[in-house]
N, C-alpha and C. Protein backbone atom coordinates (compact mmCIF):
# COMPACT_ATOMS: atom_id res chain seq x y z
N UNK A 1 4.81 -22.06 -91.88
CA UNK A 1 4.53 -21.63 -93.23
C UNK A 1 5.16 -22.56 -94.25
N UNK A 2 6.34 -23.13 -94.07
CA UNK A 2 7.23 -24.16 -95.46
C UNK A 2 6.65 -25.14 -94.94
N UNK A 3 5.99 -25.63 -93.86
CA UNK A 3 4.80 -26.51 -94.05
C UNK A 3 3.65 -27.08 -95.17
N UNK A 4 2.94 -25.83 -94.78
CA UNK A 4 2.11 -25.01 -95.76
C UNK A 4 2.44 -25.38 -96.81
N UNK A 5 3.30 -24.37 -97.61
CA UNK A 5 4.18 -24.60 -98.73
C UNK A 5 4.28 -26.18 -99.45
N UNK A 6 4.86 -27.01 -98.61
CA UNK A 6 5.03 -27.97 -99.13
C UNK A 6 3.59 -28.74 -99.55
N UNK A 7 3.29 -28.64 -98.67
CA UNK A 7 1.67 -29.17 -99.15
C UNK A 7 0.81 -28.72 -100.20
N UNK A 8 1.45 -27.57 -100.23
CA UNK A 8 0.23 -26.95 -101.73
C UNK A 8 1.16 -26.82 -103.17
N UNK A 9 2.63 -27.08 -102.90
CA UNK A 9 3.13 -26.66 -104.13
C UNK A 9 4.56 -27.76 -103.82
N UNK A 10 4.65 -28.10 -105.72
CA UNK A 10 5.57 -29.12 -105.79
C UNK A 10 6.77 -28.68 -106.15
N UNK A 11 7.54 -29.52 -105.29
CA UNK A 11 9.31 -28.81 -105.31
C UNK A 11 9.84 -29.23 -106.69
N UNK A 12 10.43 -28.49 -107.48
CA UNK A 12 10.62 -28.95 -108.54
C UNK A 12 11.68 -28.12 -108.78
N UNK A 13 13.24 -28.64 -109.86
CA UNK A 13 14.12 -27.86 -109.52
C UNK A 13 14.15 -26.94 -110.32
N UNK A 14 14.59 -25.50 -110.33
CA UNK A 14 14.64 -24.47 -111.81
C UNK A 14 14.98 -24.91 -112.91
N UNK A 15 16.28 -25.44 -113.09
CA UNK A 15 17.14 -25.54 -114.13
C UNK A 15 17.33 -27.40 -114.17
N UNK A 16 17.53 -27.98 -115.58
CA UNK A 16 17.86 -28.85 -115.42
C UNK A 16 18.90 -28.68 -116.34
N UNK A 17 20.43 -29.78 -115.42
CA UNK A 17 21.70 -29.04 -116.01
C UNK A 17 21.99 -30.50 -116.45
N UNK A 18 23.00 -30.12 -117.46
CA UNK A 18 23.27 -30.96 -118.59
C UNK A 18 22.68 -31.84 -119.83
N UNK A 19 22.75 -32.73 -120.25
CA UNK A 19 21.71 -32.98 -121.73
C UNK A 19 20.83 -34.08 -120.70
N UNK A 20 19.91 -34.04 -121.24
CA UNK A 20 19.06 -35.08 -120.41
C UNK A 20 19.08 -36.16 -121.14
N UNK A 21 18.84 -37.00 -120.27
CA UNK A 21 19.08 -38.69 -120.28
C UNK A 21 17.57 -39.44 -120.48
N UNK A 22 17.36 -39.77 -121.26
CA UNK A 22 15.69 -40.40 -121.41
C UNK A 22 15.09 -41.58 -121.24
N UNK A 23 16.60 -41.88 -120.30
CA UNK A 23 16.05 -43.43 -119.41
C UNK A 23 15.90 -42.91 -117.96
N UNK A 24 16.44 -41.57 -117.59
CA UNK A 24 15.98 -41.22 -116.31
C UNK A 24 15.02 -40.88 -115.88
N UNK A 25 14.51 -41.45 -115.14
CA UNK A 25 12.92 -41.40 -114.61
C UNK A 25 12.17 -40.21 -114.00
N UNK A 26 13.19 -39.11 -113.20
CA UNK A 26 13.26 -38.13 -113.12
C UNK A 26 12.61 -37.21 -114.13
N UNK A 27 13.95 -37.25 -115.28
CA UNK A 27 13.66 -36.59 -116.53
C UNK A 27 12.37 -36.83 -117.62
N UNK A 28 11.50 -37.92 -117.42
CA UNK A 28 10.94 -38.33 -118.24
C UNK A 28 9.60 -37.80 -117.44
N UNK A 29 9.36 -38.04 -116.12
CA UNK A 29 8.29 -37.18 -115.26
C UNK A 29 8.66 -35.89 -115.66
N UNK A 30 9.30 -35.30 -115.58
CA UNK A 30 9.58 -33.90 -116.12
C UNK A 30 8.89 -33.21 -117.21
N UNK A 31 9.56 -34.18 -118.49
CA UNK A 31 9.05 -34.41 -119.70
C UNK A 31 7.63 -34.36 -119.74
N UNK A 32 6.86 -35.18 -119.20
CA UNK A 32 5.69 -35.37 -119.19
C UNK A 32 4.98 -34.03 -118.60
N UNK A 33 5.44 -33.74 -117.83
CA UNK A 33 4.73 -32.65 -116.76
C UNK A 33 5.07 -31.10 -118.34
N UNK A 34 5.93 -31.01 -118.62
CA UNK A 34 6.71 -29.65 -119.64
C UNK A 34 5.06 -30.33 -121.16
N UNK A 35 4.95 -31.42 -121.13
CA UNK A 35 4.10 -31.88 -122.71
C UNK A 35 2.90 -31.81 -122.10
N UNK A 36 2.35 -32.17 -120.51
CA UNK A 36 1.41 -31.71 -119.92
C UNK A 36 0.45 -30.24 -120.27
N UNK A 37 1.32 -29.32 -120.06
CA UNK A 37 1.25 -27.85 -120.05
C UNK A 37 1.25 -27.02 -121.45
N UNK A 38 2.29 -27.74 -121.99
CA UNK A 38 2.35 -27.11 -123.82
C UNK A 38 0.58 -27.75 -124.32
N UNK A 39 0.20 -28.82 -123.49
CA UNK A 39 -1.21 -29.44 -124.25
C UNK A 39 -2.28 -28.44 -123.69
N UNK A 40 -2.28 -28.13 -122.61
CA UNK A 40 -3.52 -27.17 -121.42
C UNK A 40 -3.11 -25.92 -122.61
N UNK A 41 -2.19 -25.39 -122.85
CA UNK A 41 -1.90 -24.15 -123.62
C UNK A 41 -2.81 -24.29 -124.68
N UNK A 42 -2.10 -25.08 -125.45
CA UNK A 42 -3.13 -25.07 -126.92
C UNK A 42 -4.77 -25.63 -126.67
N UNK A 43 -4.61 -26.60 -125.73
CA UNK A 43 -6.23 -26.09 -125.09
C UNK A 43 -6.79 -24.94 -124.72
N UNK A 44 -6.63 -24.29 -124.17
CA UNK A 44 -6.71 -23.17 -124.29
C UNK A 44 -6.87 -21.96 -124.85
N UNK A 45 -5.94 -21.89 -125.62
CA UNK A 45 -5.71 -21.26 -126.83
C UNK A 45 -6.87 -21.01 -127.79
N UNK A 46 -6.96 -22.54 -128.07
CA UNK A 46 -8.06 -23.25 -129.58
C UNK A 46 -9.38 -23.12 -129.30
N UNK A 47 -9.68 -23.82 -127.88
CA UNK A 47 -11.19 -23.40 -127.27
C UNK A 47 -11.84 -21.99 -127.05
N UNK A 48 -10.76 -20.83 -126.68
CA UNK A 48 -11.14 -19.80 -126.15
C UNK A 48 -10.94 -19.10 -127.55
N UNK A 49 -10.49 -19.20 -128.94
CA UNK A 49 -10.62 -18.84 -129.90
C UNK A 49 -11.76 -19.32 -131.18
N UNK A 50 -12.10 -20.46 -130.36
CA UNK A 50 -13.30 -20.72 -131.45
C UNK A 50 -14.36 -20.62 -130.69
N UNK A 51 -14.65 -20.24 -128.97
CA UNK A 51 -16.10 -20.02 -128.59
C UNK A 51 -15.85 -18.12 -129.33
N UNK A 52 -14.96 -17.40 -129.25
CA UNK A 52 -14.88 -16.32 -129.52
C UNK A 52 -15.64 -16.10 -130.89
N UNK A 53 -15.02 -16.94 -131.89
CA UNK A 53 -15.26 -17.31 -133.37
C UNK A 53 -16.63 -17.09 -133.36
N UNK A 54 -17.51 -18.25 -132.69
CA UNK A 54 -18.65 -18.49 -132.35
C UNK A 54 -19.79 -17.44 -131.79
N UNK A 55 -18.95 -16.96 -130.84
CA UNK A 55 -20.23 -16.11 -130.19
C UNK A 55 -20.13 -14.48 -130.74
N UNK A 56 -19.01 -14.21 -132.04
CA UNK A 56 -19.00 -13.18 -132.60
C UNK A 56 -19.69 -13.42 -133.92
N UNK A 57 -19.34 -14.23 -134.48
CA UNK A 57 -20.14 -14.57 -136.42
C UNK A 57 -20.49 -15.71 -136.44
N UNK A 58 -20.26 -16.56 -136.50
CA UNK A 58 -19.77 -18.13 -136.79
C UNK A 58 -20.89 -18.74 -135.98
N UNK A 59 -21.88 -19.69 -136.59
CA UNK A 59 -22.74 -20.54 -135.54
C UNK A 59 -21.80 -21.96 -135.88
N UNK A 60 -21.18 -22.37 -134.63
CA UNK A 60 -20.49 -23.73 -134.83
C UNK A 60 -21.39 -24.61 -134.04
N UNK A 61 -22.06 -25.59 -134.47
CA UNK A 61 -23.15 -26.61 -133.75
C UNK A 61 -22.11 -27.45 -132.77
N UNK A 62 -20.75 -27.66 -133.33
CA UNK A 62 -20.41 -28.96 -132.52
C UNK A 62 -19.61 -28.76 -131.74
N UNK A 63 -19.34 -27.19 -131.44
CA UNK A 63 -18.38 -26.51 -130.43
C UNK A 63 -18.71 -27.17 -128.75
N UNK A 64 -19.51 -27.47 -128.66
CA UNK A 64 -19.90 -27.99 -127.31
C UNK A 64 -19.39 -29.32 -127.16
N UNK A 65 -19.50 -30.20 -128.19
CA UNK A 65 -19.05 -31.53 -128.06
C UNK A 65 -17.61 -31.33 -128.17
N UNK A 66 -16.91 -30.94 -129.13
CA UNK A 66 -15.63 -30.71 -129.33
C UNK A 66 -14.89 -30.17 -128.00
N UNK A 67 -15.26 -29.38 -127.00
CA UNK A 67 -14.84 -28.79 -126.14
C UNK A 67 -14.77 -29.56 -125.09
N UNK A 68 -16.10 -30.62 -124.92
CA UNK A 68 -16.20 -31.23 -123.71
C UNK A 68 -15.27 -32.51 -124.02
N UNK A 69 -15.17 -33.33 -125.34
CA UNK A 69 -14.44 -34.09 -125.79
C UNK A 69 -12.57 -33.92 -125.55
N UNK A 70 -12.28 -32.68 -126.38
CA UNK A 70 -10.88 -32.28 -125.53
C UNK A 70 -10.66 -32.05 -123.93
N UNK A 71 -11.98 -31.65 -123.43
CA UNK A 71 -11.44 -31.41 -121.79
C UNK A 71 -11.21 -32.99 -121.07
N UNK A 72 -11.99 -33.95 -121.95
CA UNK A 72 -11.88 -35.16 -121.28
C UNK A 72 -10.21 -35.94 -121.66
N UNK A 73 -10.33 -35.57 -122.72
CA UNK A 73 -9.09 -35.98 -123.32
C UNK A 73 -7.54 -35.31 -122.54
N UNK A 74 -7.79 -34.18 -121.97
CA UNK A 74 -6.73 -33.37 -120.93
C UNK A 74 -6.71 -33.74 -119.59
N UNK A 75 -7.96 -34.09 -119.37
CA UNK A 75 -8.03 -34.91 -117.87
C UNK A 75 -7.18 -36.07 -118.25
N UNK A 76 -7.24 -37.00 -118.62
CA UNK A 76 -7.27 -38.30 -118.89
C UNK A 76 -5.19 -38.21 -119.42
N UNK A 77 -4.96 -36.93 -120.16
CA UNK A 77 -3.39 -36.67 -120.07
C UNK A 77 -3.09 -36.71 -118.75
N UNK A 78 -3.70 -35.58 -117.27
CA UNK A 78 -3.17 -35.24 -116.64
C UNK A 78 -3.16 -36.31 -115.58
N UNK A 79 -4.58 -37.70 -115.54
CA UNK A 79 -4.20 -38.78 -114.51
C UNK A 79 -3.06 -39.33 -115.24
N UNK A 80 -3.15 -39.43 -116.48
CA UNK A 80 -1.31 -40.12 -117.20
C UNK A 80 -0.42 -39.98 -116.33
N UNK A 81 -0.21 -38.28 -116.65
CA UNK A 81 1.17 -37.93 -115.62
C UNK A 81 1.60 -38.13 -114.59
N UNK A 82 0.00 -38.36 -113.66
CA UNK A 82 -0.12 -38.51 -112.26
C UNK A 82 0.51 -40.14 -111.89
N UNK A 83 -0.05 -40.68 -112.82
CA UNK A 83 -0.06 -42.00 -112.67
C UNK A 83 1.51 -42.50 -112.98
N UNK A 84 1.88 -42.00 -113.92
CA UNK A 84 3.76 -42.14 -114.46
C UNK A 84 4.52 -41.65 -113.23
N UNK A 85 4.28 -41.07 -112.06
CA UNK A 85 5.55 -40.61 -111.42
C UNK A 85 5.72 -41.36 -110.60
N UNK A 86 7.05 -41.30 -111.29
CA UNK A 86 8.33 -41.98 -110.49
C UNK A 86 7.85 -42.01 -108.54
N UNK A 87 8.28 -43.58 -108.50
CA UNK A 87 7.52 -43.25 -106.73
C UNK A 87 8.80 -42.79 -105.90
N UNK A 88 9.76 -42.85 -106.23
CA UNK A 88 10.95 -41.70 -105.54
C UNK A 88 11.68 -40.96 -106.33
N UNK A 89 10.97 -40.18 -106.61
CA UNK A 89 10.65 -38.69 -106.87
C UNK A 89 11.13 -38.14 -106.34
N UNK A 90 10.98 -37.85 -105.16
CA UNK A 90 11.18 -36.59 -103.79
C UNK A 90 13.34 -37.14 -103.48
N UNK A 91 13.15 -38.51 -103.55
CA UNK A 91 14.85 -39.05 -103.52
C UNK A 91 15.33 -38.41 -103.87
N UNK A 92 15.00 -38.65 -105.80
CA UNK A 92 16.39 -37.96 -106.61
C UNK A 92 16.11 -36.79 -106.97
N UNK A 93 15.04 -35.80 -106.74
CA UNK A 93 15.45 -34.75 -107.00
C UNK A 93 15.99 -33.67 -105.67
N UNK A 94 17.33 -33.46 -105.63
CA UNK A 94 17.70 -32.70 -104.50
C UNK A 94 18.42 -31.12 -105.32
């Protein structure tokens, strides 16, 4: 089963203790991954409040482009992140 586990989900530690350092490579994958998620949020958020907007009063013509435009724009964050991590990773975080 922690087989399993490891394969589908990334070890990552709870707490990060003391002030963080923003030359550590660690911390800055971190960073990225925490600005990752605050961005999917307000994606989220904004899209699922203006198709709402939309499909209650509001005819918005360019809601389709706008939507597909940000989802590309969130992909294209999340190969970022992918692409920024640190390749020993798994080293320093114990």
């Amino acid at each position: 089963m922690s087989n399993i586990n490891n394969l589908i989900f990334i070890n990552m530690p709870i707490k990060w203790y003391g002030n963080g350092d923003l030359e550590d490579p660690t911390y800055k994958h971190f960073s990225r991954i925490v600005n990752f998620v605050i961005h999917c949020m307000i994606f989220t958020a904004v899209v699922s409040g203006t198709y709402l907007l939309k499909e209650i009063k509001y005819e918005i013509a360019f809601f389709n482009n706008f939507a597909i435009i940000w989802s590309i724009l969130l992909a294209s964050h999340l190969i970022f992140v992918i692409i920024k991590k640190p390749k020993n990773l798994e080293k320093q975080s114990t």
